[in-house]
C-alpha atoms as a PDB file:
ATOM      1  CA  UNK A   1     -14.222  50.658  18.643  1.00  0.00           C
ATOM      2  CA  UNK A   2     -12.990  48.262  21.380  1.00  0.00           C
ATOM      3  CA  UNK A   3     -14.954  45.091  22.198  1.00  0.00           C
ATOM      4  CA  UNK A   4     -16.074  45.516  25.361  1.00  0.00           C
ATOM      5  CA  UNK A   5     -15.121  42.380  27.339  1.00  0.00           C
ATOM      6  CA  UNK A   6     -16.271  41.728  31.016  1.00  0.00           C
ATOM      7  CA  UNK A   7     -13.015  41.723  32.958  1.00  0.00           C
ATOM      8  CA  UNK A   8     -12.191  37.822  34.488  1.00  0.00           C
ATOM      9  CA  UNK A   9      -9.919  39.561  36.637  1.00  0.00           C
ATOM     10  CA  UNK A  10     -10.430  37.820  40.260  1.00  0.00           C
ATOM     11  CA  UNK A  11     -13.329  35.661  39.222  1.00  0.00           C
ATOM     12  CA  UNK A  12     -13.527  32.133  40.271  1.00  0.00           C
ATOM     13  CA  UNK A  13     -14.127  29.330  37.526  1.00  0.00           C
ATOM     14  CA  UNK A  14     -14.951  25.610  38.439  1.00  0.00           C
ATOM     15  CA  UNK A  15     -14.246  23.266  35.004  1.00  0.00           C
ATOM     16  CA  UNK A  16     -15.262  20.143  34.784  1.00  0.00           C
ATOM     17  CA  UNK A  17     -13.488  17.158  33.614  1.00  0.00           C
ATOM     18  CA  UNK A  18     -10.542  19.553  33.587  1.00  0.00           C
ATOM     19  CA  UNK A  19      -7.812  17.251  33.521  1.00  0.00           C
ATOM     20  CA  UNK A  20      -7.299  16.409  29.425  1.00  0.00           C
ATOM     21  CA  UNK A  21      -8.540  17.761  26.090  1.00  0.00           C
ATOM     22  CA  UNK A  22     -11.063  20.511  25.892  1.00  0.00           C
ATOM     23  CA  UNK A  23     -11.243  21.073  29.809  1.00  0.00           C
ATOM     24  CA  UNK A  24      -7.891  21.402  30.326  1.00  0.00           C
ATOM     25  CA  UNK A  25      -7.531  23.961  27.452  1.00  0.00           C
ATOM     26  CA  UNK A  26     -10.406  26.012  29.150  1.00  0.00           C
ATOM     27  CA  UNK A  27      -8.597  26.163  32.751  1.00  0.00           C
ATOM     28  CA  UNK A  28      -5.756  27.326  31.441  1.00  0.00           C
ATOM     29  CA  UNK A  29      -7.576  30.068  29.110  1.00  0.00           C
ATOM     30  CA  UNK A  30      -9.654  31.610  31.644  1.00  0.00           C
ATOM     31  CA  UNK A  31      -6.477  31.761  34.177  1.00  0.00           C
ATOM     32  CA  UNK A  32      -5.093  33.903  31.297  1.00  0.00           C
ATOM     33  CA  UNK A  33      -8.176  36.172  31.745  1.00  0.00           C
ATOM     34  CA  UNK A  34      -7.178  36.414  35.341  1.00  0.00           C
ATOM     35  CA  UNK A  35      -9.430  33.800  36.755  1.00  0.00           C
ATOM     36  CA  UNK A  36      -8.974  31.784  39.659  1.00  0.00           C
ATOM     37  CA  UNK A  37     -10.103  28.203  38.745  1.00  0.00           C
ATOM     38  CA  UNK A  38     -10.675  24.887  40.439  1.00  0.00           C
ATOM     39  CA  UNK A  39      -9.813  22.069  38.352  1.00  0.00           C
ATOM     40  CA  UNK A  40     -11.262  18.874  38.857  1.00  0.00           C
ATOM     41  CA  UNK A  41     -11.147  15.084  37.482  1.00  0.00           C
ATOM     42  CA  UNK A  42     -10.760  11.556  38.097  1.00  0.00           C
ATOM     43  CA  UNK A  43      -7.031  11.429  37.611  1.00  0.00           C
ATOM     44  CA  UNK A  44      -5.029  13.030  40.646  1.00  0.00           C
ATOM     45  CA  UNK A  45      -1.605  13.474  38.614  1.00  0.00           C
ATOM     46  CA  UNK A  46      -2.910  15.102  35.654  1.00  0.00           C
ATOM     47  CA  UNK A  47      -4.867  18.062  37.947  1.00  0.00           C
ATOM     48  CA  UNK A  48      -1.919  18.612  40.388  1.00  0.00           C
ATOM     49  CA  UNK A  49       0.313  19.182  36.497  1.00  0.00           C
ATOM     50  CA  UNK A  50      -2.285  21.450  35.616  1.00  0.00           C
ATOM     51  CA  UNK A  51      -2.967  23.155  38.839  1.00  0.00           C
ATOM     52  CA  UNK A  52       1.009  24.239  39.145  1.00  0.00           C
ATOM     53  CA  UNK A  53       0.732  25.278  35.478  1.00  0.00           C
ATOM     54  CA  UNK A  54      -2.086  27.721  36.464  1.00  0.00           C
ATOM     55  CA  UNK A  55      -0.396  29.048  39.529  1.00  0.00           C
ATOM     56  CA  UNK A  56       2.659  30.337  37.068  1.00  0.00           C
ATOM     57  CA  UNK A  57       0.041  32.594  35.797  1.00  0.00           C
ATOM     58  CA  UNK A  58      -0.293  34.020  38.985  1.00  0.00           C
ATOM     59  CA  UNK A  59      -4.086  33.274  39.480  1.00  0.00           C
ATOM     60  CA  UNK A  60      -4.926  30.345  42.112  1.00  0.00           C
ATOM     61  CA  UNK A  61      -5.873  27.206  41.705  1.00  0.00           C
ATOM     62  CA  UNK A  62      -7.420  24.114  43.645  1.00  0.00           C
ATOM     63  CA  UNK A  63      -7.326  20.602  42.475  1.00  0.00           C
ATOM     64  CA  UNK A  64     -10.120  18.025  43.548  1.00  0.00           C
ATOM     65  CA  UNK A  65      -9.893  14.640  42.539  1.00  0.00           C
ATOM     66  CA  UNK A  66     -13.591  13.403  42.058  1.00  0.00           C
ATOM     67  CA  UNK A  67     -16.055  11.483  39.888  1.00  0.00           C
ATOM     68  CA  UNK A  68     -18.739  13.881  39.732  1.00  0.00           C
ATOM     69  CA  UNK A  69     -21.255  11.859  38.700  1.00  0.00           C
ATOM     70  CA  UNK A  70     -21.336  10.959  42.462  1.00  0.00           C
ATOM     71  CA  UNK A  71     -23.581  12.603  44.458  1.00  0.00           C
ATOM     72  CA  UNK A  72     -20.835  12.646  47.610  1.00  0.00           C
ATOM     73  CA  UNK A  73     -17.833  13.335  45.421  1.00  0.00           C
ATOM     74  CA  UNK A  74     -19.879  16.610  44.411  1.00  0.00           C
ATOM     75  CA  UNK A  75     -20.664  17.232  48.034  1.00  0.00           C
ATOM     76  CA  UNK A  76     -16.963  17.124  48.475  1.00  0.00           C
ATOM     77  CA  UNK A  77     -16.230  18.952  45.683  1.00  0.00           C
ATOM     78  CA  UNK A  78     -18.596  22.110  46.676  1.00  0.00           C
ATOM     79  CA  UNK A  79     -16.880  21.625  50.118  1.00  0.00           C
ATOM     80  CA  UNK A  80     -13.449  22.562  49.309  1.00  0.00           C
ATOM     81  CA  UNK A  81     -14.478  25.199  46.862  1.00  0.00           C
ATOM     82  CA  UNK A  82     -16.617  26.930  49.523  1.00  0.00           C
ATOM     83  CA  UNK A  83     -13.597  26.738  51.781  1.00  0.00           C
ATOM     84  CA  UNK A  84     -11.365  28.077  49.577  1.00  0.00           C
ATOM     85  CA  UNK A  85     -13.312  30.646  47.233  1.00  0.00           C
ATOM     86  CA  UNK A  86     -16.533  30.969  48.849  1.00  0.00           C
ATOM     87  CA  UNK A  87     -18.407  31.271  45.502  1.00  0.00           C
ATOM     88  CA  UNK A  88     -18.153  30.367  41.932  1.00  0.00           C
ATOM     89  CA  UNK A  89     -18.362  32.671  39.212  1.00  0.00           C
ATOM     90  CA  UNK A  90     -17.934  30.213  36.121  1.00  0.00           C
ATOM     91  CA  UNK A  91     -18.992  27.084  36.421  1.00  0.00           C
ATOM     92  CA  UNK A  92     -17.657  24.764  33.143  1.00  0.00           C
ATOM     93  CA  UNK A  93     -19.899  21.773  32.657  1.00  0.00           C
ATOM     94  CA  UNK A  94     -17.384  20.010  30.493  1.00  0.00           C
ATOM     95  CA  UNK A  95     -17.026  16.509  31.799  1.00  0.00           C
ATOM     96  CA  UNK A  96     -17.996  14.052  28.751  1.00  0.00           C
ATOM     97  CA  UNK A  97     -17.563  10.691  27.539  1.00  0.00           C
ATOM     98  CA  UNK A  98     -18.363   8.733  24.192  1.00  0.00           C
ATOM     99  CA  UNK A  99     -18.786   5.496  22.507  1.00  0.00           C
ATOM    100  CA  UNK A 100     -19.783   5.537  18.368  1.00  0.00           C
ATOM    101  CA  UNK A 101     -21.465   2.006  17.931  1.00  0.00           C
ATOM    102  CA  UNK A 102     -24.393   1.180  16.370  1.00  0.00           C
ATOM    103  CA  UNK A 103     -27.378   1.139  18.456  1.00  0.00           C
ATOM    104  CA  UNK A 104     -28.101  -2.463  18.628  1.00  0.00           C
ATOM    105  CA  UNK A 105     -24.504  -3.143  20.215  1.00  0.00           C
ATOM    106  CA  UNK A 106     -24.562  -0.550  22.822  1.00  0.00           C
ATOM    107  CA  UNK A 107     -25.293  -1.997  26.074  1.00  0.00           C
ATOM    108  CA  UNK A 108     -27.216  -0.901  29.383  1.00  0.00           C
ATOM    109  CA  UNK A 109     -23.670  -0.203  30.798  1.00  0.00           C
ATOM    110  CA  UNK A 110     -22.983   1.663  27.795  1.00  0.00           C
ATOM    111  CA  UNK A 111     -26.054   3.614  28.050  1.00  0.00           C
ATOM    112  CA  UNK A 112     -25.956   4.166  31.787  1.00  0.00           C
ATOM    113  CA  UNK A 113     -21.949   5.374  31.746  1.00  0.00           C
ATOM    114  CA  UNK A 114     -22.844   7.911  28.935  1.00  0.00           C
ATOM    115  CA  UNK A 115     -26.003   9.202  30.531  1.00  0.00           C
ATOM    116  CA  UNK A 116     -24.731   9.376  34.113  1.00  0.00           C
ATOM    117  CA  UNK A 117     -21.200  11.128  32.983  1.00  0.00           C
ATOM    118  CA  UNK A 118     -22.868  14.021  30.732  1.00  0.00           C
ATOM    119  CA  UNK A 119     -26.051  14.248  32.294  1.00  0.00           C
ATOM    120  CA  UNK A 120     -26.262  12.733  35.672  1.00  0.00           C
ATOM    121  CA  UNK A 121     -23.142  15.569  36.610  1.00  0.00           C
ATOM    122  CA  UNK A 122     -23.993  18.127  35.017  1.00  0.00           C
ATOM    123  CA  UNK A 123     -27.296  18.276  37.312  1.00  0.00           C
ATOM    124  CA  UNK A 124     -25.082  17.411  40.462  1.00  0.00           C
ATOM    125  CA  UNK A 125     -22.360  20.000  40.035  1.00  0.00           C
ATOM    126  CA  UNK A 126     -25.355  22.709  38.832  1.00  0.00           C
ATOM    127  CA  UNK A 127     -27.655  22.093  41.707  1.00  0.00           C
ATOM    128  CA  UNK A 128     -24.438  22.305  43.726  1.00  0.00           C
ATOM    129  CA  UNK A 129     -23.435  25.692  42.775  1.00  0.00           C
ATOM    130  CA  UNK A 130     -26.089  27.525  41.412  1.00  0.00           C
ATOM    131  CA  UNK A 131     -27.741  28.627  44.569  1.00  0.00           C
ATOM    132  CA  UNK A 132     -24.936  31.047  45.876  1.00  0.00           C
ATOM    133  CA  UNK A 133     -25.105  32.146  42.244  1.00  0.00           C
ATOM    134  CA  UNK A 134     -28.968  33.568  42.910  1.00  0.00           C
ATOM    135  CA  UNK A 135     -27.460  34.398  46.459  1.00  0.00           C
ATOM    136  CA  UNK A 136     -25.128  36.988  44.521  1.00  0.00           C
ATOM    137  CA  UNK A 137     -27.350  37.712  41.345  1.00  0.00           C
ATOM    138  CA  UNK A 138     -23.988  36.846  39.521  1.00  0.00           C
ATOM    139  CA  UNK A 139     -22.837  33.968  37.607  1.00  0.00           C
ATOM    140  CA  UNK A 140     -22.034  32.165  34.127  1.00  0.00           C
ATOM    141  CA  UNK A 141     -23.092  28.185  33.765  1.00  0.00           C
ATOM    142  CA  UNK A 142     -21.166  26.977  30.444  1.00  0.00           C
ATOM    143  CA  UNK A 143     -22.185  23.761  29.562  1.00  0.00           C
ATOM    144  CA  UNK A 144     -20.114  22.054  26.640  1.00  0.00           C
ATOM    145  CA  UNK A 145     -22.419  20.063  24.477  1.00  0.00           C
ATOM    146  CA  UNK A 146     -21.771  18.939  21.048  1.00  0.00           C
ATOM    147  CA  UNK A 147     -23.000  18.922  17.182  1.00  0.00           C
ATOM    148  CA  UNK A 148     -24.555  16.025  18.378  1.00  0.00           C
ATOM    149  CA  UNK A 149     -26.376  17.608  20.691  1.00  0.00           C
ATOM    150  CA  UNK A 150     -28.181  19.132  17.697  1.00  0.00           C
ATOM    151  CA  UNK A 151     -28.159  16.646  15.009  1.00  0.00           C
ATOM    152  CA  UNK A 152     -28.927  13.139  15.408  1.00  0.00           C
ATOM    153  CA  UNK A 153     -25.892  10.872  13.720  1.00  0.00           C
ATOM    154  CA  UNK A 154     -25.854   7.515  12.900  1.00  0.00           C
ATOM    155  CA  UNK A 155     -24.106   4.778  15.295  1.00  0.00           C
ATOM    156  CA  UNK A 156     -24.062   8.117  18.113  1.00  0.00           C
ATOM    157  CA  UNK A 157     -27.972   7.443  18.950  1.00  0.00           C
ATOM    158  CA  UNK A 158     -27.220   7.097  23.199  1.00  0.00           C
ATOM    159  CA  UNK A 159     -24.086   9.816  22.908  1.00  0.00           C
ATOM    160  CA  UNK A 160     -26.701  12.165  20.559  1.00  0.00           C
ATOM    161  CA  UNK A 161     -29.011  11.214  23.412  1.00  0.00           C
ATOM    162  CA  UNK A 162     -26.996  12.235  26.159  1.00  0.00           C
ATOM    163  CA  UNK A 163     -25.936  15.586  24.373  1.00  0.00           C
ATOM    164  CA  UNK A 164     -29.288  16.539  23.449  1.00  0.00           C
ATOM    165  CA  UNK A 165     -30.319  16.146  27.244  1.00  0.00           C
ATOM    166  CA  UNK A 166     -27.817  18.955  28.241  1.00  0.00           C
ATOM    167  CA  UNK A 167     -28.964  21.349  25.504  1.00  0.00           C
ATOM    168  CA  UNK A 168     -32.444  21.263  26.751  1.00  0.00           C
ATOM    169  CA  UNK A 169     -31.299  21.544  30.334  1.00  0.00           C
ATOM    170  CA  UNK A 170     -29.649  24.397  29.067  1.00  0.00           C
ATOM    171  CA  UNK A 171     -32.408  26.097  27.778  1.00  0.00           C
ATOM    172  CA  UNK A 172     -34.751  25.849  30.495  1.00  0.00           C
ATOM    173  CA  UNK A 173     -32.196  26.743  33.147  1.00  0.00           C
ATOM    174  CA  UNK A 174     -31.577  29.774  31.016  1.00  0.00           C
ATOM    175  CA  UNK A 175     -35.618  30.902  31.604  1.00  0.00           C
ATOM    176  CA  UNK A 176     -35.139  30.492  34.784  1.00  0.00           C
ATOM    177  CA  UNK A 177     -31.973  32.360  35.905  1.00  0.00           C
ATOM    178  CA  UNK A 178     -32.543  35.118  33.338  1.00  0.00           C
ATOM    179  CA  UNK A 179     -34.301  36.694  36.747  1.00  0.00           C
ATOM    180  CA  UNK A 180     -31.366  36.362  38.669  1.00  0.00           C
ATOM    181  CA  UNK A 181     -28.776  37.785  36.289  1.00  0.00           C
ATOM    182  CA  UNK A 182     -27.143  34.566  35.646  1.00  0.00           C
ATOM    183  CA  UNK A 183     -25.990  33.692  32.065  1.00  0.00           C
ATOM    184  CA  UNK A 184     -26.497  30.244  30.773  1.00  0.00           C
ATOM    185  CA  UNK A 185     -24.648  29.258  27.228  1.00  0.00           C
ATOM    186  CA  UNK A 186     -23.898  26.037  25.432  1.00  0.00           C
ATOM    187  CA  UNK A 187     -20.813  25.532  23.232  1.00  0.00           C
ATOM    188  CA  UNK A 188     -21.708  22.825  20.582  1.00  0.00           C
ATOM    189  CA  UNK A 189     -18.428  21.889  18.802  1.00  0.00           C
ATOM    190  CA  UNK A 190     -18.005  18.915  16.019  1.00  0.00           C
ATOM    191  CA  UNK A 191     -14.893  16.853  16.143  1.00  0.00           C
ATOM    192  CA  UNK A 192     -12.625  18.268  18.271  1.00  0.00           C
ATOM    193  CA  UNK A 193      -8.849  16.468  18.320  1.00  0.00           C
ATOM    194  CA  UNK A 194      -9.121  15.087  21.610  1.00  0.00           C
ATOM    195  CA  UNK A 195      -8.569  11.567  23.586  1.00  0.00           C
ATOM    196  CA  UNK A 196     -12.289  11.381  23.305  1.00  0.00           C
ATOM    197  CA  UNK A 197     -11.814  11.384  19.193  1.00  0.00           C
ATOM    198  CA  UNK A 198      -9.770   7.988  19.406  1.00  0.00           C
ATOM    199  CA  UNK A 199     -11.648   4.631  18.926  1.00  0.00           C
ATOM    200  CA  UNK A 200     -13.760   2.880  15.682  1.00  0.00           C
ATOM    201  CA  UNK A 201     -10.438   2.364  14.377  1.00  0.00           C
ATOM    202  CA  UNK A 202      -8.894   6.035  14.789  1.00  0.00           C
ATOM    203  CA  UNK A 203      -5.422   6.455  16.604  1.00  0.00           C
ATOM    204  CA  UNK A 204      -3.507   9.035  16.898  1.00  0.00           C
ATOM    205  CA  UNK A 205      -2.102  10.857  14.392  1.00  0.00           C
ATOM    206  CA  UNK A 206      -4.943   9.714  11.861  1.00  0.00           C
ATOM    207  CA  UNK A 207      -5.220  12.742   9.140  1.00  0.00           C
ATOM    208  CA  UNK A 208      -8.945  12.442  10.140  1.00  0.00           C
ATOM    209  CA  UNK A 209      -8.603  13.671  13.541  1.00  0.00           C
ATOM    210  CA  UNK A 210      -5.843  15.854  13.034  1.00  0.00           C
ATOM    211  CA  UNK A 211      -7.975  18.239  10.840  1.00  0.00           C
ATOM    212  CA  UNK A 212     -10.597  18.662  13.390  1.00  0.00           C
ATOM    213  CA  UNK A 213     -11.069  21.365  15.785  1.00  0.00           C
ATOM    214  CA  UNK A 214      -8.160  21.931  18.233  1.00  0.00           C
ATOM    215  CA  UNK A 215      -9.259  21.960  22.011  1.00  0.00           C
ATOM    216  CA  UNK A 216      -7.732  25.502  22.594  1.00  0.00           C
ATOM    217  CA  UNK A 217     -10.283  27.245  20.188  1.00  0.00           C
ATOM    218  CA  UNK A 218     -13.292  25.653  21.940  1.00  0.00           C
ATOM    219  CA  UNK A 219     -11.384  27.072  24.993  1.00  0.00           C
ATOM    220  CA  UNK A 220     -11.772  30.688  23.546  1.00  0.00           C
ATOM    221  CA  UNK A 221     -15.418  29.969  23.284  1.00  0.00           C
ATOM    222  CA  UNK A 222     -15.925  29.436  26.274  1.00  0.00           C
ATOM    223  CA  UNK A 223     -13.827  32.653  26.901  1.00  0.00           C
ATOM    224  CA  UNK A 224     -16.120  34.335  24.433  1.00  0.00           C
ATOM    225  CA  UNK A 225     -19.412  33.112  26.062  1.00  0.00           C
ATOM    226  CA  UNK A 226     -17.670  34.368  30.202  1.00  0.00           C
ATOM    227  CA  UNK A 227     -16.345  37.647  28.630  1.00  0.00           C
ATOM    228  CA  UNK A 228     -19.740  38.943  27.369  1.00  0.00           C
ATOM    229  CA  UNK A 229     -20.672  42.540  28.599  1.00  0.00           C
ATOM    230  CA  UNK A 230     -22.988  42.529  31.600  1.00  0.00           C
ATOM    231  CA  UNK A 231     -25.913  43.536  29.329  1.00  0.00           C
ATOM    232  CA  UNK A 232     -25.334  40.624  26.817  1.00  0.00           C
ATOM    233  CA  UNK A 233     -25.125  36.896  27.087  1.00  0.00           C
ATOM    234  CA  UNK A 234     -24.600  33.749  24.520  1.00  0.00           C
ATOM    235  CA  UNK A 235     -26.999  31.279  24.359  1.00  0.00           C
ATOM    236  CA  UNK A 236     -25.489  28.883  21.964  1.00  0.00           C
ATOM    237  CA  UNK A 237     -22.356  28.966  19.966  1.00  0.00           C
ATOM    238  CA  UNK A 238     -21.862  26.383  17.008  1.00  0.00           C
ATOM    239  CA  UNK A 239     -18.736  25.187  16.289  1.00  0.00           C
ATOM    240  CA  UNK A 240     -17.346  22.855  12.951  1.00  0.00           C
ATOM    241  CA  UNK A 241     -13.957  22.178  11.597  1.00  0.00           C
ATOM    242  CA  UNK A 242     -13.173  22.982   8.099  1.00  0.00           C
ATOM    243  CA  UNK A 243     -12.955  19.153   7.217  1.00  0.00           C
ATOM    244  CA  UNK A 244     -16.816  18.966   8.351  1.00  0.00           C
ATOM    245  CA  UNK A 245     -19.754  19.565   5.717  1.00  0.00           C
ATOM    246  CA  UNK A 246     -22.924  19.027   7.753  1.00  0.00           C
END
């Protein structure tokens, strides 16, 4: 028996932090499905390079440059995306930074840049498009999290922190939007072989990072959680490499 997938076909995505690693991989995977998607990061060139890769799969696409972790850059952001699309169908809370230290060397600049780029934008770029979402009685907010964001790990207390935060967000908004037929899932991965990976000594190429999870299959979770049949919808899907025990 066939799975039976909810057709992206014409649907309009927004992904966060879109412009490398596991946000780039999810752009281009739900333009496969058909999706329309607005792409959006801090770095210009690397959205207009993805943007003209996702028009040659003959969906559109709409690059914003922004910091969304600023209230006007969101503002701006929800703008052009109204102007263009009208709605959003899939929003992609993906945007995510990290620094491993232990706890006593992270600083209040530390803490505030971790807190303000997972947390502080995933609120702004919600409350931005989540009310045409009840408007419709239609929508999908994806929000990707971490293993961290379930298990506390040593010298990760304020990134654990951070992570945490948008798991419970996710959760409540998930009560709330039941009611309105919107969908609200978290995709948790461990190590995944991304810029964001690099650091405490690791470069690329290190054997450690290579055997982690590859960007592109966190991409067809999210694909998995926007795909669900109307009647069904993921709450939470887990993700560890093979080279991870706990």
């Amino acid at each position: 028996m066939e799975y039976p997938r909810f057709d992206l076909k014409g649907q309009v995505a927004l992904v966060t932090g879109a412009g490398r690693g596991i946000g780039r991989a999810a752009a281009l995977a739900l333009a496969k499905e058909g999706a329309h998607v607005v792409v959006t990061a801090r770095t210009k060139s690397e959205l207009d390079s993805l943007a003209a890769e996702i028009e040659k799969l003959g969906v559109q696409a709409l690059a914003v440059d922004a910091d969304v972790s600023r209230e006007d850059d969101v503002d701006r952001l929800k703008e052009l995306t109204h102007q263009a699309f009208g709605h959003v169908d899939i929003l992609v809370n993906n945007v995510g930074v990290a620094r491993r230290a232990p706890f006593l060397e992270h600083t209040v600049e530390d803490y505030d840049w971790m807190m303000n780029t997972n947390v502080r934008s995933m609120f702004l770029v919600t409350r931005a498009f989540l009310p045409r979402m009840v408007e419709r009685k239609s929508g999908n907010v994806i929000i990707v999290s971490s293993q961290g964001g379930l298990h506390g790990y040593g010298s990760w207390a304020v990134y654990c922190a951070s992570k945490f935060a948008q798991v419970g967000f996710a959760e409540s908004l998930d009560k709330e939007m039941r009611e309105h037929n919107i969908k609200v899932s978290v995709i948790a991965p461990g190590g995944v072989n991304t810029s964001l990976a690099f650091g405490m000594g690791r470069t690329p190429g290190d054997p450690k990072i290579a055997a982690m999870l590859e960007a592109e299959s966190v991409a067809e979770a999210i694909v998995f959680a926007a795909t669900q049949p109307e009647k069904s919808r993921i709450l939470l899907i887990g993700m560890r490499p093979m080279s991870e025990s706990s």
